[in-house]
C-alpha atoms as a PDB file:
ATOM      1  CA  UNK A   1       0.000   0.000   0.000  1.00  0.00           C
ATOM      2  CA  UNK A   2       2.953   2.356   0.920  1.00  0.00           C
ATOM      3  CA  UNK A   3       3.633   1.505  -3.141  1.00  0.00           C
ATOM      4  CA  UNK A   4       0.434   2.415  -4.073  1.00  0.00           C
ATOM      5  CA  UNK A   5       0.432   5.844  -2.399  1.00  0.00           C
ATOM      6  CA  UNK A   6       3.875   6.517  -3.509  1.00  0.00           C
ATOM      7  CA  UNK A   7       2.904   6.002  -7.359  1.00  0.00           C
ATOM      8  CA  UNK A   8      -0.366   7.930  -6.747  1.00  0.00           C
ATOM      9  CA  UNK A   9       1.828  10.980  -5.570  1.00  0.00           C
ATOM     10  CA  UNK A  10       3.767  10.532  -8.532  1.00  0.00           C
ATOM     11  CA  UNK A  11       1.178  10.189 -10.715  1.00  0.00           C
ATOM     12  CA  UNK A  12       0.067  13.718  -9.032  1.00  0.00           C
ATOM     13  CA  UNK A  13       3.355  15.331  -9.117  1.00  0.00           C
ATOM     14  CA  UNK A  14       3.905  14.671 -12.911  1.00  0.00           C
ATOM     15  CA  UNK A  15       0.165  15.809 -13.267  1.00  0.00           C
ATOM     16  CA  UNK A  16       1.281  19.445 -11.957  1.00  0.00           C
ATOM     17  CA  UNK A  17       2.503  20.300 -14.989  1.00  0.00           C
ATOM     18  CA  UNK A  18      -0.625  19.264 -17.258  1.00  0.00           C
ATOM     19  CA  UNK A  19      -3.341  20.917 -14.553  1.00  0.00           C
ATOM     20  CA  UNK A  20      -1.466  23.980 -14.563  1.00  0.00           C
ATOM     21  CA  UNK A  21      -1.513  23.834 -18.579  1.00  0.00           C
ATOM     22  CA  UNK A  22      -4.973  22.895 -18.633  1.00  0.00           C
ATOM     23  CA  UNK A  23      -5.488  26.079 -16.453  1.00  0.00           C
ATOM     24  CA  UNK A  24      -3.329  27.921 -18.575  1.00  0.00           C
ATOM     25  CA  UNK A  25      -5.680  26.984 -21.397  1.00  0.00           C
ATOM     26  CA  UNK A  26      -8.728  27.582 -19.792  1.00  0.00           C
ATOM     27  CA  UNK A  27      -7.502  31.143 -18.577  1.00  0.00           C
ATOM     28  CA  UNK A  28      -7.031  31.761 -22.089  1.00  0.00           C
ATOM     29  CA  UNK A  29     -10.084  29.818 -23.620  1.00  0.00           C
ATOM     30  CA  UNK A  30     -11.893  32.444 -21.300  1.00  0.00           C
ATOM     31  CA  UNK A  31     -10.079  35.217 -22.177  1.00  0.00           C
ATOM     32  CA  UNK A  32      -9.534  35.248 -25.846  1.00  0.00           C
ATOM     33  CA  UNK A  33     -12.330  32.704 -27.266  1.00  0.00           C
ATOM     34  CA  UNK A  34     -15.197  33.039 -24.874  1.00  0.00           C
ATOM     35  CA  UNK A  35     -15.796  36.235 -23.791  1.00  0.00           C
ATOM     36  CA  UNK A  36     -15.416  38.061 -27.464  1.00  0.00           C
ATOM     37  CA  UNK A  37     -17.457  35.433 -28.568  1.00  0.00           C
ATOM     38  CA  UNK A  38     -20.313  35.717 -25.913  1.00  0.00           C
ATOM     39  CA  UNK A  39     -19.468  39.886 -26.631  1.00  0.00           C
ATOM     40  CA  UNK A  40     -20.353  39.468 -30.283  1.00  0.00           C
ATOM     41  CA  UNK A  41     -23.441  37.013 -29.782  1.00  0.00           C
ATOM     42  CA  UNK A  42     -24.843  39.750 -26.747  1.00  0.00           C
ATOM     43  CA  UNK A  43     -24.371  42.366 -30.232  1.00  0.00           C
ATOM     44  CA  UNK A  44     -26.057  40.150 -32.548  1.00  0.00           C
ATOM     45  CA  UNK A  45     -28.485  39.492 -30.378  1.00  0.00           C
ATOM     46  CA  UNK A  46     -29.477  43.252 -29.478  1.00  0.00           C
ATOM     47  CA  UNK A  47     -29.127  43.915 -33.267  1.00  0.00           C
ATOM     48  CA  UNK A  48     -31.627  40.999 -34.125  1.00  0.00           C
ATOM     49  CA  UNK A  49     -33.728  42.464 -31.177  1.00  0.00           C
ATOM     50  CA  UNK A  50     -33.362  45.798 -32.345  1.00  0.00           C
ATOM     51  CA  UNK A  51     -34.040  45.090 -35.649  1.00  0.00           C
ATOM     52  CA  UNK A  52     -37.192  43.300 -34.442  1.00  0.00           C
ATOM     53  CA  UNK A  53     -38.227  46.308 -32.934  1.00  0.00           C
ATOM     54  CA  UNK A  54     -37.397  48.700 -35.404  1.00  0.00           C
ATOM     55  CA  UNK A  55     -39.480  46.374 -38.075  1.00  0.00           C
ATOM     56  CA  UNK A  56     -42.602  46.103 -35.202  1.00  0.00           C
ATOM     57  CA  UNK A  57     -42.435  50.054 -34.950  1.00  0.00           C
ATOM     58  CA  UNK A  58     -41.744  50.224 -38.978  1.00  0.00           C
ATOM     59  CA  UNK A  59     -45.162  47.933 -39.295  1.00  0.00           C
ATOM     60  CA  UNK A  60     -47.246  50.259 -36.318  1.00  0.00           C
ATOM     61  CA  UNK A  61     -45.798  53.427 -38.833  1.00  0.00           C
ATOM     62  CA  UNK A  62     -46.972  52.099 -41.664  1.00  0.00           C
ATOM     63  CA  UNK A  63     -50.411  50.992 -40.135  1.00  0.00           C
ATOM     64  CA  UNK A  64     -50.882  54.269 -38.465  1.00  0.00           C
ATOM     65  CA  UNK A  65     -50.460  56.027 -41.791  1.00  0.00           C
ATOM     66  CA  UNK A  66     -52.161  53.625 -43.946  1.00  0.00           C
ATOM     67  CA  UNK A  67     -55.411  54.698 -41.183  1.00  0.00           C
ATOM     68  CA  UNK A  68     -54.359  57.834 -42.175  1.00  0.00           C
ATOM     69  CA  UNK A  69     -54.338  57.584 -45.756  1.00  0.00           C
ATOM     70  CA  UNK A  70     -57.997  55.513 -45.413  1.00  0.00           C
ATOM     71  CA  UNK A  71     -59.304  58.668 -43.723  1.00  0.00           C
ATOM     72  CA  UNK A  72     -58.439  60.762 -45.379  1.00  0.00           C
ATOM     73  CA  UNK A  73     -59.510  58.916 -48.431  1.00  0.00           C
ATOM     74  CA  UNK A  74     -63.033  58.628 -46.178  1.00  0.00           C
ATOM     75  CA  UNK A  75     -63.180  62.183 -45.913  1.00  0.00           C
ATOM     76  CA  UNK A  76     -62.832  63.246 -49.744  1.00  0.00           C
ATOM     77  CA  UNK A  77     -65.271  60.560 -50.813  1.00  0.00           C
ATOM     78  CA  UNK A  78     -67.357  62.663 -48.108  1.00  0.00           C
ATOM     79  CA  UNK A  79     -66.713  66.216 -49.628  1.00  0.00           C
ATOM     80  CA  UNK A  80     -67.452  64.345 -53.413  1.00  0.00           C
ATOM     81  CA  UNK A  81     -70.931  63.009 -52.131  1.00  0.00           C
ATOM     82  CA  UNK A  82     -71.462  66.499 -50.711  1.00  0.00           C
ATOM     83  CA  UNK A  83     -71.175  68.549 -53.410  1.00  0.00           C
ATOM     84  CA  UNK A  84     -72.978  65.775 -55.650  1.00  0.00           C
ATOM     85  CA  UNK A  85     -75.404  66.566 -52.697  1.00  0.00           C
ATOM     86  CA  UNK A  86     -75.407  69.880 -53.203  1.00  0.00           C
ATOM     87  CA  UNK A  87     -75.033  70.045 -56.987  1.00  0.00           C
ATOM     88  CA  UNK A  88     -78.273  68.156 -56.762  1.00  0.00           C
ATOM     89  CA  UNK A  89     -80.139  69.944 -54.800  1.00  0.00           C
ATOM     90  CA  UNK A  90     -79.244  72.920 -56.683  1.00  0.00           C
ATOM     91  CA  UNK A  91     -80.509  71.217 -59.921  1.00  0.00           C
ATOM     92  CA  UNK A  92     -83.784  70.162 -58.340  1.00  0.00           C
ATOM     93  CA  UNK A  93     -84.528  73.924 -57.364  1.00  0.00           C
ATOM     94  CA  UNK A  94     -83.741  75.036 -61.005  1.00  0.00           C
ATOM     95  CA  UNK A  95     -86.076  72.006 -61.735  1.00  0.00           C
ATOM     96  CA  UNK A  96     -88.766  73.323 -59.078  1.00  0.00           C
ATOM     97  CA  UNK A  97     -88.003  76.784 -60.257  1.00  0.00           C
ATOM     98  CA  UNK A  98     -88.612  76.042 -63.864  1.00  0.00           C
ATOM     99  CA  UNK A  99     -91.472  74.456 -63.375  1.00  0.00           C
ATOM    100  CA  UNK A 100     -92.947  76.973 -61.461  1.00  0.00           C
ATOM    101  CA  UNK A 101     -92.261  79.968 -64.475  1.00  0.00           C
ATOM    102  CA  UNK A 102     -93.775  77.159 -66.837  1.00  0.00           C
ATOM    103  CA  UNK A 103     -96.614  76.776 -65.132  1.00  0.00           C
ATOM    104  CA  UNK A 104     -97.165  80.977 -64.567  1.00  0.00           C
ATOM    105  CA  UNK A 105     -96.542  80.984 -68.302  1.00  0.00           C
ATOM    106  CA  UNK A 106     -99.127  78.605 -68.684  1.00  0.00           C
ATOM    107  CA  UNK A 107    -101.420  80.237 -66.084  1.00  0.00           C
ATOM    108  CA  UNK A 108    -101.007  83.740 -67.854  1.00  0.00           C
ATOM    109  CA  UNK A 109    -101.358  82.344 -71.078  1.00  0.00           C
ATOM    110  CA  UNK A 110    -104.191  80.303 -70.056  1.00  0.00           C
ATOM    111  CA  UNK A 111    -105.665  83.823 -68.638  1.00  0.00           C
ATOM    112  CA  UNK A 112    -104.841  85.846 -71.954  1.00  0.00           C
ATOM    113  CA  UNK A 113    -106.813  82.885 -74.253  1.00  0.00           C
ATOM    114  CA  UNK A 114    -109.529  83.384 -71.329  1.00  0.00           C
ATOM    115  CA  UNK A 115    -109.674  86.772 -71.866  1.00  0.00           C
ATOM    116  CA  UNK A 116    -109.979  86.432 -75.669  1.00  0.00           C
ATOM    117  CA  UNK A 117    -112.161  84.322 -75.495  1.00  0.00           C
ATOM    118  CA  UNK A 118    -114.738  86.211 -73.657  1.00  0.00           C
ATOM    119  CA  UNK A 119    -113.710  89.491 -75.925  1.00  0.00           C
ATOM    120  CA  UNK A 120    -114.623  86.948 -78.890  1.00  0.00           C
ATOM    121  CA  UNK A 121    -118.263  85.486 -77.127  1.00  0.00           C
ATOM    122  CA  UNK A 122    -119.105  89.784 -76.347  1.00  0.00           C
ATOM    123  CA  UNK A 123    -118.349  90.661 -79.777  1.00  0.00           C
ATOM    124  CA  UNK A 124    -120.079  87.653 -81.264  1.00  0.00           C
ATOM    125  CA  UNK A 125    -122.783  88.578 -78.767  1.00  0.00           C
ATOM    126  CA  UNK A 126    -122.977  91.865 -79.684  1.00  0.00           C
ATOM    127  CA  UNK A 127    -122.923  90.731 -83.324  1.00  0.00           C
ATOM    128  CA  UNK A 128    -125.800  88.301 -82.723  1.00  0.00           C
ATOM    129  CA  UNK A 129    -127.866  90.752 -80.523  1.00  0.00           C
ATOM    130  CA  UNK A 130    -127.465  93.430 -83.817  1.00  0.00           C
ATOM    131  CA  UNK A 131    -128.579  90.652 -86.105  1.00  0.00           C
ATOM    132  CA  UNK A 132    -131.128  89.707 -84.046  1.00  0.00           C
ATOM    133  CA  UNK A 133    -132.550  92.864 -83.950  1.00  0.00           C
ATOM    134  CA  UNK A 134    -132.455  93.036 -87.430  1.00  0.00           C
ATOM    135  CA  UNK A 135    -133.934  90.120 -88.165  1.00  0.00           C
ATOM    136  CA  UNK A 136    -136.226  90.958 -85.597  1.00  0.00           C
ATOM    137  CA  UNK A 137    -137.286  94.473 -87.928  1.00  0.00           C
ATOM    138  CA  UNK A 138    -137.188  92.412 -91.204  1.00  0.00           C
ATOM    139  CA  UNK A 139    -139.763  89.671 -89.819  1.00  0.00           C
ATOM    140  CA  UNK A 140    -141.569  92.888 -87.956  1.00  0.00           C
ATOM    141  CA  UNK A 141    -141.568  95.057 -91.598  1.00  0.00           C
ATOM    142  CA  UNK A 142    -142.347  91.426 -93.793  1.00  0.00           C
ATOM    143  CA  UNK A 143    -145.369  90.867 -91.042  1.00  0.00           C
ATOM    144  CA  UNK A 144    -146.689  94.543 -91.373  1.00  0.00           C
ATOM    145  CA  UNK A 145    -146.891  95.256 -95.074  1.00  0.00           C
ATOM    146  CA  UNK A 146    -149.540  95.761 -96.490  1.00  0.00           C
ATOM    147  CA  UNK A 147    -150.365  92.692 -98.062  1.00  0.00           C
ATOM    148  CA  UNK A 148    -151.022  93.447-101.573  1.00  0.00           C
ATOM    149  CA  UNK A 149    -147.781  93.855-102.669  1.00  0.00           C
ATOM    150  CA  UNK A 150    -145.894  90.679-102.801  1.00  0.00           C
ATOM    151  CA  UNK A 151    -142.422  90.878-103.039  1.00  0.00           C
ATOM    152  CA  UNK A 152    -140.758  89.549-106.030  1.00  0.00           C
ATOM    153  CA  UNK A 153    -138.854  86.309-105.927  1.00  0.00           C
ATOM    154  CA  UNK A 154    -135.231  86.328-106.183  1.00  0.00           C
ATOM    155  CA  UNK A 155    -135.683  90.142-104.928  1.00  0.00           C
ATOM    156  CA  UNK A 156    -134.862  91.759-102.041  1.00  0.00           C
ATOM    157  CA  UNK A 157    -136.740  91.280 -98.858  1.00  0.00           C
END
C-alpha cells in the first residue's frame, strides 16, 4: 500500500505540470475565445432584437399612416358626395323653379286665351244681338206690309 500511495503521488506530481496547462488553457479559452465570442453574440443578439423592434415600430408606422391615408380617403369621398349633394339639390330647385315659371306661363297664357275668349263670345254677342234685332225688324216690316204687294222672288226682302 505504501507503493500504491507513492505512485499515486507521482502520478500527481507529474500531473502538476498538465493541470497547470490545462489552467493555462482555460484562462485563455476564457479570455480570448469566450468572452469576445459571448461579446459578439450579446451584439447580434441586441441587433436581431433591435431590428425586431425597429421592423414592429416600422409595421405600427406604416399601419398608423395607412389609417391615415384611409381617412383621409373617407373624408374626400365625403366632400365628393357632398357637393354631388349639393349640386343636386341645386338642380332640383332650377327644376322646381322652372317648373314653377312654366306653369305661370301657362297660367297667364291660359288667362290671356280666357280673356280672348270672352272678348270673342261679347263681340259675337254683340254681333248676334245686332242681327237679331235686325232680323227681328225684317220679320216685324215682312209681317206689317200691307199685303197686296208681294215681293218679287229672287228680290230683295
Amino acid at each position: 500500500m505504501d507503493t500504491t500511495l507513492r505512485q499515486v503521488g507521482q502520478l500527481l506530481l507529474d500531473a502538476i505540470p498538465t493541470v497547470v496547462l490545462l489552467l493555462l488553457l482555460y484562462a485563455i479559452y476564457q479570455n480570448f475565445l469566450r468572452k469576445p465570442l459571448e461579446r459578439v453574440l450579446a451584439q447580434r443578439r441586441e441587433r436581431t432584437e433591435g431590428a425586431v423592434a425597429k421592423a414592429r415600430a416600422d409595421v405600427a408606422s406604416a399601419e398608423a399612416r395607412t389609417q391615415e391615408y384611409e381617412q383621409k380617403l373617407r373624408d374626400a369621398r365625403l366632400a365628393v358626395f357632398k357637393a354631388q349633394d349639393a349640386r343636386r339639390q341645386q338642380a332640383q330647385q332650377l327644376r322646381i323653379q322652372a317648373l314653377a315659371e312654366a306653369r305661370q306661363r301657362a297660367q297667364q297664357q291660359l288667362r290671356e286665351a280666357q280673356l280672348a275668349i270672352d272678348q270673342d263670345m261679347a263681340a259675337a254677342r254683340a254681333a248676334l244681338q245686332t242681327e237679331t234685332q235686325r232680323l227681328a225688324s225684317d220679320i216685324i216690316r215682312t209681317i206689317l206690309k200691307p199685303s197686296g204687294a208681294t215681293p218679287a222672288v229672287g228680290g230683295p226682302a
